[in-house]
Protein backbone atom coordinates (compact mmCIF):
# COMPACT_ATOMS: atom_id res chain seq x y z
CA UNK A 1 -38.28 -21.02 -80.50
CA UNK A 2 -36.33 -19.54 -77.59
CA UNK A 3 -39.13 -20.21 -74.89
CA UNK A 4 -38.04 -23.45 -74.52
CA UNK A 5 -34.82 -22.78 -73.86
CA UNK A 6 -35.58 -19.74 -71.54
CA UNK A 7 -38.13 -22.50 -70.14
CA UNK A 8 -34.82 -24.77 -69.21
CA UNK A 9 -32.63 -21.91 -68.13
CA UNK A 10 -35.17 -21.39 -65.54
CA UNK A 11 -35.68 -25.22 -64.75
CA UNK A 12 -31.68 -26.02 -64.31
CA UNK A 13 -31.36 -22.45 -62.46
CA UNK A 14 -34.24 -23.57 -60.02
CA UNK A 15 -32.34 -27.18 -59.93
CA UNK A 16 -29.26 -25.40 -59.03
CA UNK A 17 -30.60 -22.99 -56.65
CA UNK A 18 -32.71 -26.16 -54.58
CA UNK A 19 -29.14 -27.85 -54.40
CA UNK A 20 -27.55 -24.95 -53.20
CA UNK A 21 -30.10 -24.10 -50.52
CA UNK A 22 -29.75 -28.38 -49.46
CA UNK A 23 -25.94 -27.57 -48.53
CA UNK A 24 -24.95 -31.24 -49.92
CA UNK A 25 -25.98 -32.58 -46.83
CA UNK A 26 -26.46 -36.48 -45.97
CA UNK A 27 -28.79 -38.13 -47.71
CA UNK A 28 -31.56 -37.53 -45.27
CA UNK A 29 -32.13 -34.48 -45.87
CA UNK A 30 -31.90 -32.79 -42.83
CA UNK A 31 -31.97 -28.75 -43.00
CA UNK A 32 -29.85 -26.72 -41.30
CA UNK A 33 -30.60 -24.49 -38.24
CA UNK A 34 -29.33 -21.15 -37.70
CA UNK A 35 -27.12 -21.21 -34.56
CA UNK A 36 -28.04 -19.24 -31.74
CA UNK A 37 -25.46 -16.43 -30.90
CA UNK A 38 -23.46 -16.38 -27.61
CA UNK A 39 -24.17 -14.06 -24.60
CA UNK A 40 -20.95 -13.90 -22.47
CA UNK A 41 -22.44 -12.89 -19.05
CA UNK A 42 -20.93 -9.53 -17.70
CA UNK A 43 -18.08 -9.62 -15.22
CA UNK A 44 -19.47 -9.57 -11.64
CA UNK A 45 -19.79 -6.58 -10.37
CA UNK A 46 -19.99 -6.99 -6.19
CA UNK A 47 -21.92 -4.79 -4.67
CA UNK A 48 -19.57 -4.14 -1.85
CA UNK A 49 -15.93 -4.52 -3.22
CA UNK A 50 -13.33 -6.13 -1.17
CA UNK A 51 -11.66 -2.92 0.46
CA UNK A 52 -7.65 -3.26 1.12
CA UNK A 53 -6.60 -3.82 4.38
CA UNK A 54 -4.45 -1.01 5.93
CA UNK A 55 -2.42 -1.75 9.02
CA UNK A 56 0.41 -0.54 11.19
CA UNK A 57 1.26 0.78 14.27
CA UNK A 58 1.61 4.06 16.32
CA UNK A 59 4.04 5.31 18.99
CA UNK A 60 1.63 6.94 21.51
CA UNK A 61 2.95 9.91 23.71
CA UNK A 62 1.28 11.36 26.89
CA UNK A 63 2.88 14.99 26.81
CA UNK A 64 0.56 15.84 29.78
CA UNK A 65 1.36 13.08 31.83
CA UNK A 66 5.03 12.44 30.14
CA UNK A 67 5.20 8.67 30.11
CA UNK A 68 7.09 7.00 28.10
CA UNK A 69 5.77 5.79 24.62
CA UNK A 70 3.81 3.09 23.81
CA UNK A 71 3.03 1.11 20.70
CA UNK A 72 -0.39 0.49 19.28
CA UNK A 73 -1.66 -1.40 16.16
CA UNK A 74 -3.34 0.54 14.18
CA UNK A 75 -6.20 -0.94 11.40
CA UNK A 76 -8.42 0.98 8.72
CA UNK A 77 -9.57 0.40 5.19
CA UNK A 78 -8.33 3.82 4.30
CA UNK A 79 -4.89 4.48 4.13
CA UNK A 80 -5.63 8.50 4.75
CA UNK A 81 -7.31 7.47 7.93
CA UNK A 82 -5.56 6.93 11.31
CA UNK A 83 -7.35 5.39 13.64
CA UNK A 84 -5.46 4.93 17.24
CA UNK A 85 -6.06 4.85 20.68
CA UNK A 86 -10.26 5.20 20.13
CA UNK A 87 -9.76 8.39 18.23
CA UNK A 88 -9.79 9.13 14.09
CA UNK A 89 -7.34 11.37 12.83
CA UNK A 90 -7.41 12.38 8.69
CA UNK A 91 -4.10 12.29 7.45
CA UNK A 92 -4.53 13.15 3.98
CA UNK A 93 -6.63 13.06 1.23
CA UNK A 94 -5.86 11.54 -2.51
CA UNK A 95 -6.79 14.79 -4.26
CA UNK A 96 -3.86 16.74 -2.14
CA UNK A 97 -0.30 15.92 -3.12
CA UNK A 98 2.89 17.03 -1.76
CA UNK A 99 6.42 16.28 -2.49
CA UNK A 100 8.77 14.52 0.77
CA UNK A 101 5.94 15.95 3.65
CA UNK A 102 2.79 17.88 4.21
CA UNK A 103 2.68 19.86 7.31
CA UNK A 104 -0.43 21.29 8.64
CA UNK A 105 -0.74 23.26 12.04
CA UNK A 106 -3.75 24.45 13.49
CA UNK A 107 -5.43 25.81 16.49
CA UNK A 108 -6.57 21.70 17.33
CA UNK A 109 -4.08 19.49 15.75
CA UNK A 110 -0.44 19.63 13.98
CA UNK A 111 -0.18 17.11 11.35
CA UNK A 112 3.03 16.04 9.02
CA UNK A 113 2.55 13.38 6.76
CA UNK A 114 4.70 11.36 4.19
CA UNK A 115 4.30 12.57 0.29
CA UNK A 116 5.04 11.17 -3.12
CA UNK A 117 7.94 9.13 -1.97
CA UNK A 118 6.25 6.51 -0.37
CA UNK A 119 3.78 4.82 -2.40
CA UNK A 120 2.47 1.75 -0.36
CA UNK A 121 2.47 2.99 3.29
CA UNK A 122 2.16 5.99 4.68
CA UNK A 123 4.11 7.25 8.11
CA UNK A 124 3.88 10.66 10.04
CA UNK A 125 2.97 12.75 13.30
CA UNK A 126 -0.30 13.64 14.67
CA UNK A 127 -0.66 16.17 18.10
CA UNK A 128 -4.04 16.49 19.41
CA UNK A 129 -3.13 19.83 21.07
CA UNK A 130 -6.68 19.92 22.94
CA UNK A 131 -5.74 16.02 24.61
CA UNK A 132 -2.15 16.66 24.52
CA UNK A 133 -1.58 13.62 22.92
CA UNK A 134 1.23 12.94 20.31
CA UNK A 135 1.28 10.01 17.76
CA UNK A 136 3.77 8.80 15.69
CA UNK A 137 2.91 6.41 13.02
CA UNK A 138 3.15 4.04 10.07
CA UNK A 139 0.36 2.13 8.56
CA UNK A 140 -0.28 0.92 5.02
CA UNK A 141 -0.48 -2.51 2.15
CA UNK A 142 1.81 -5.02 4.51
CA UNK A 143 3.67 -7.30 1.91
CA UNK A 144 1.55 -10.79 2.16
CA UNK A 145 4.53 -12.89 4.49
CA UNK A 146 4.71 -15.79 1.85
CA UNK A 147 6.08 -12.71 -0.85
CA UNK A 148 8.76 -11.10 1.34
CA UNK A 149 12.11 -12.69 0.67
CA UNK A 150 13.87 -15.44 2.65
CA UNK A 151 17.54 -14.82 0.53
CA UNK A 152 19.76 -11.93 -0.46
CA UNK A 153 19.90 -8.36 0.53
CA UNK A 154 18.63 -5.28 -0.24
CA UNK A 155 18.91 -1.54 0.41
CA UNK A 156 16.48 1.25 1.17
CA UNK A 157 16.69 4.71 0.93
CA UNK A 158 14.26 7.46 2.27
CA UNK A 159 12.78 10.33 4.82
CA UNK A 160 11.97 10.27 8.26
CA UNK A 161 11.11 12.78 11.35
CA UNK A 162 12.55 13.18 14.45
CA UNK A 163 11.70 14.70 17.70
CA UNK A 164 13.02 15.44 20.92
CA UNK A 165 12.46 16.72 24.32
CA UNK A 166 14.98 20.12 23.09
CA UNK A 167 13.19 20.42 19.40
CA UNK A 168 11.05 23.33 20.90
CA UNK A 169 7.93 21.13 19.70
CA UNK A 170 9.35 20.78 15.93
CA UNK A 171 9.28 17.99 13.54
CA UNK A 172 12.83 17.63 12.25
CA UNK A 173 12.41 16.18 8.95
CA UNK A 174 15.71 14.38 7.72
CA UNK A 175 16.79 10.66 6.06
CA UNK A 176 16.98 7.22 6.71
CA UNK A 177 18.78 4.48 5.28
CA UNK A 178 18.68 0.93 5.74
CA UNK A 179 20.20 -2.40 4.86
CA UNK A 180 18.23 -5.89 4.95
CA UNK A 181 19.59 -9.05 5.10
CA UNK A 182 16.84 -11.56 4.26
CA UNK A 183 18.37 -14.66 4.78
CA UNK A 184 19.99 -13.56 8.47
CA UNK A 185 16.46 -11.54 8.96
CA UNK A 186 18.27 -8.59 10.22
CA UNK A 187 17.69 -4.92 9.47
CA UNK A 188 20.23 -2.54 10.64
CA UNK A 189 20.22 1.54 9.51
CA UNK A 190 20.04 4.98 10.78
CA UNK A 191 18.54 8.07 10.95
CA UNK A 192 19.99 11.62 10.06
CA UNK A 193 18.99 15.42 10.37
CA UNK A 194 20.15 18.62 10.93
CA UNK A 195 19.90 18.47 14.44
CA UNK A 196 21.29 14.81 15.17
CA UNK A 197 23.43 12.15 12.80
CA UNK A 198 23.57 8.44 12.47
CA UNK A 199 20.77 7.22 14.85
CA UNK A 200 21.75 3.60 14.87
CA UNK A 201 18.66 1.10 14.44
CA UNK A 202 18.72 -2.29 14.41
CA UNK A 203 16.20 -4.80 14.67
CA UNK A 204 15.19 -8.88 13.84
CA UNK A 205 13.50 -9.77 11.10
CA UNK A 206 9.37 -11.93 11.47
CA UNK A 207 7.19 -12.82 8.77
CA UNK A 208 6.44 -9.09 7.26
CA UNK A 209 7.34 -7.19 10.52
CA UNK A 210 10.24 -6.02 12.54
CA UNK A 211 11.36 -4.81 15.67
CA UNK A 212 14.30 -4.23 18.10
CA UNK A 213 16.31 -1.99 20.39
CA UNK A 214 20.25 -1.57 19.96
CA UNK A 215 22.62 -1.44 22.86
CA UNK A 216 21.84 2.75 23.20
CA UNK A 217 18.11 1.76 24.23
CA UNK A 218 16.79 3.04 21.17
CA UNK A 219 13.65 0.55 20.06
CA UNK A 220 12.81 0.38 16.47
CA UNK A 221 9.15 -1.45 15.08
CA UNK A 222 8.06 -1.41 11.58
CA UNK A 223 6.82 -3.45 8.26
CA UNK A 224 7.55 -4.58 4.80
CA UNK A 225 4.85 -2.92 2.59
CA UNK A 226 4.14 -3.32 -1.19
CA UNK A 227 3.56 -6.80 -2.83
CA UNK A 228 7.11 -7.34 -3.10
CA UNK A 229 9.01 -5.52 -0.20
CA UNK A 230 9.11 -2.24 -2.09
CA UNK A 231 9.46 -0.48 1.01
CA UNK A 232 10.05 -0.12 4.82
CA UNK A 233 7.74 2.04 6.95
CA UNK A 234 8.28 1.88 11.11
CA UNK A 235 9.20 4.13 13.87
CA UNK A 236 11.49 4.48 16.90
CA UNK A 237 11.58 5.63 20.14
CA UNK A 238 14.35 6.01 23.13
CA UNK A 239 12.53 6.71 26.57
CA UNK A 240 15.49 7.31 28.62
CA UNK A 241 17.29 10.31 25.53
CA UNK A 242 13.61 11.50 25.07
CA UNK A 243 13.57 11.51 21.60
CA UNK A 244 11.24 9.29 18.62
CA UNK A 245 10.10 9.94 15.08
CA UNK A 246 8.89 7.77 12.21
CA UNK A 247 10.82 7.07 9.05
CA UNK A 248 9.57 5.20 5.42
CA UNK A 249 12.01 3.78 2.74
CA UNK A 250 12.21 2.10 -0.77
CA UNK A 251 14.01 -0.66 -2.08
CA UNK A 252 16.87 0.47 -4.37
């Protein structure tokens, strides 16, 4: 007597389990297909990154010859390369770090170069002893011109170097302060050490660059670097007094 019923249980389970399996679909029928899983593709991976574009400018000095300074741009795709005048020069390396300057002096070159307080450009001094060449320079991530600001001002705080026909061949390392007026494009600062005070420089505002020379003579050239203005880098020279240096700054 209970096979028939088990008989049934079976039938309406097998009923159930052929409706369940039909997903109440239309009444065609139609059976549905497993969907095919999907493959995001990898991000691209270029074979030869874009590299950042490092530029500037260097005072060059003929100590042999003593003429007067001259600037040249300076390009690399490594900021702890300098690359002036047809020679290479390594200014640094990104597993040394040092605090306001690094100062290296050796039988062939003498070397002082910007630390941890700049972090967009890079400034300093390079003597080829052997050429008796001197360079004085600034190079590093120019602010794009469309991001530096055409309103308000700003102040800038930070190191430089100074030298002089008297400094007995020493970098004077000192400070340099600044105030920018982006709407008049003017920049107007000075330098300060322990050997000299309050070296006035002034100079006109283009685009992501600026240069000038005050009524003392002394010229000033430099550039907005960071994506925003963070900082100043330049450097400045005075023929006729004989003395120059390089300076770098941050926004405050």
């Amino acid at each position: 007597m209970k096979t028939p019923a088990l008989s049934l249980a079976i039938a309406i389970s097998s009923a159930l389990a052929l409706t369940a399996c039909g997903g109440g679909g239309s009444s065609g029928g139609s059976t549905a297909q497993p969907s095919t899983p999907v493959v995001k593709p990898n991000p691209t991976n270029p074979t030869n990154p874009a590299k950042v574009q490092i530029s500037g400018e260097s005072l060059v000095v003929n100590t042999k010859a003593d003429t007067d300074g001259k600037f040249i741009n300076t390009n690399t795709d490594n900021i702890n390369t300098l690359n002036v005048d047809g020679k290479t020069f390594n200014i640094g390396s990104p597993n040394i770090i040092f605090g306001s300057f690094g100062d290296i002096n050796n039988a062939q070159l003498h070397t002082t170069i910007s630390g941890t307080h700049m972090k967009y450009a890079k400034y300093g001094f390079v003597r080829d002893k052997n050429a008796q060449m001197e360079y004085y320079f600034y190079q590093g991530e120019k602010t794009p011109v469309a991001n530096v600001p055409t309103t308000g001002t700003a102040n800038y705080k930070g190191q430089s170097i100074y030298a002089c026909e008297t400094c007995n061949s020493q970098m004077v390392q000192g400070t340099s302060e600044f105030k920018v007026d982006f709407g008049k494009k003017t920049l107007s600062g000075s330098i300060s050490n322990a050997k000299v005070s309050n070296i006035a420089l002034n100079a006109t505002i283009s685009g992501n660059s600026f240069n000038g020379k005050n009524s003392a003579g002394t010229e000033t050239r430099g550039a907005f670097f960071g994506d925003k203005a963070q900082e100043i880098s330049g450097a400045y020279v005075n023929n006729e007094k004989a003395f120059g240096g390089v300076f770098g700054a941050t926004k405050q």
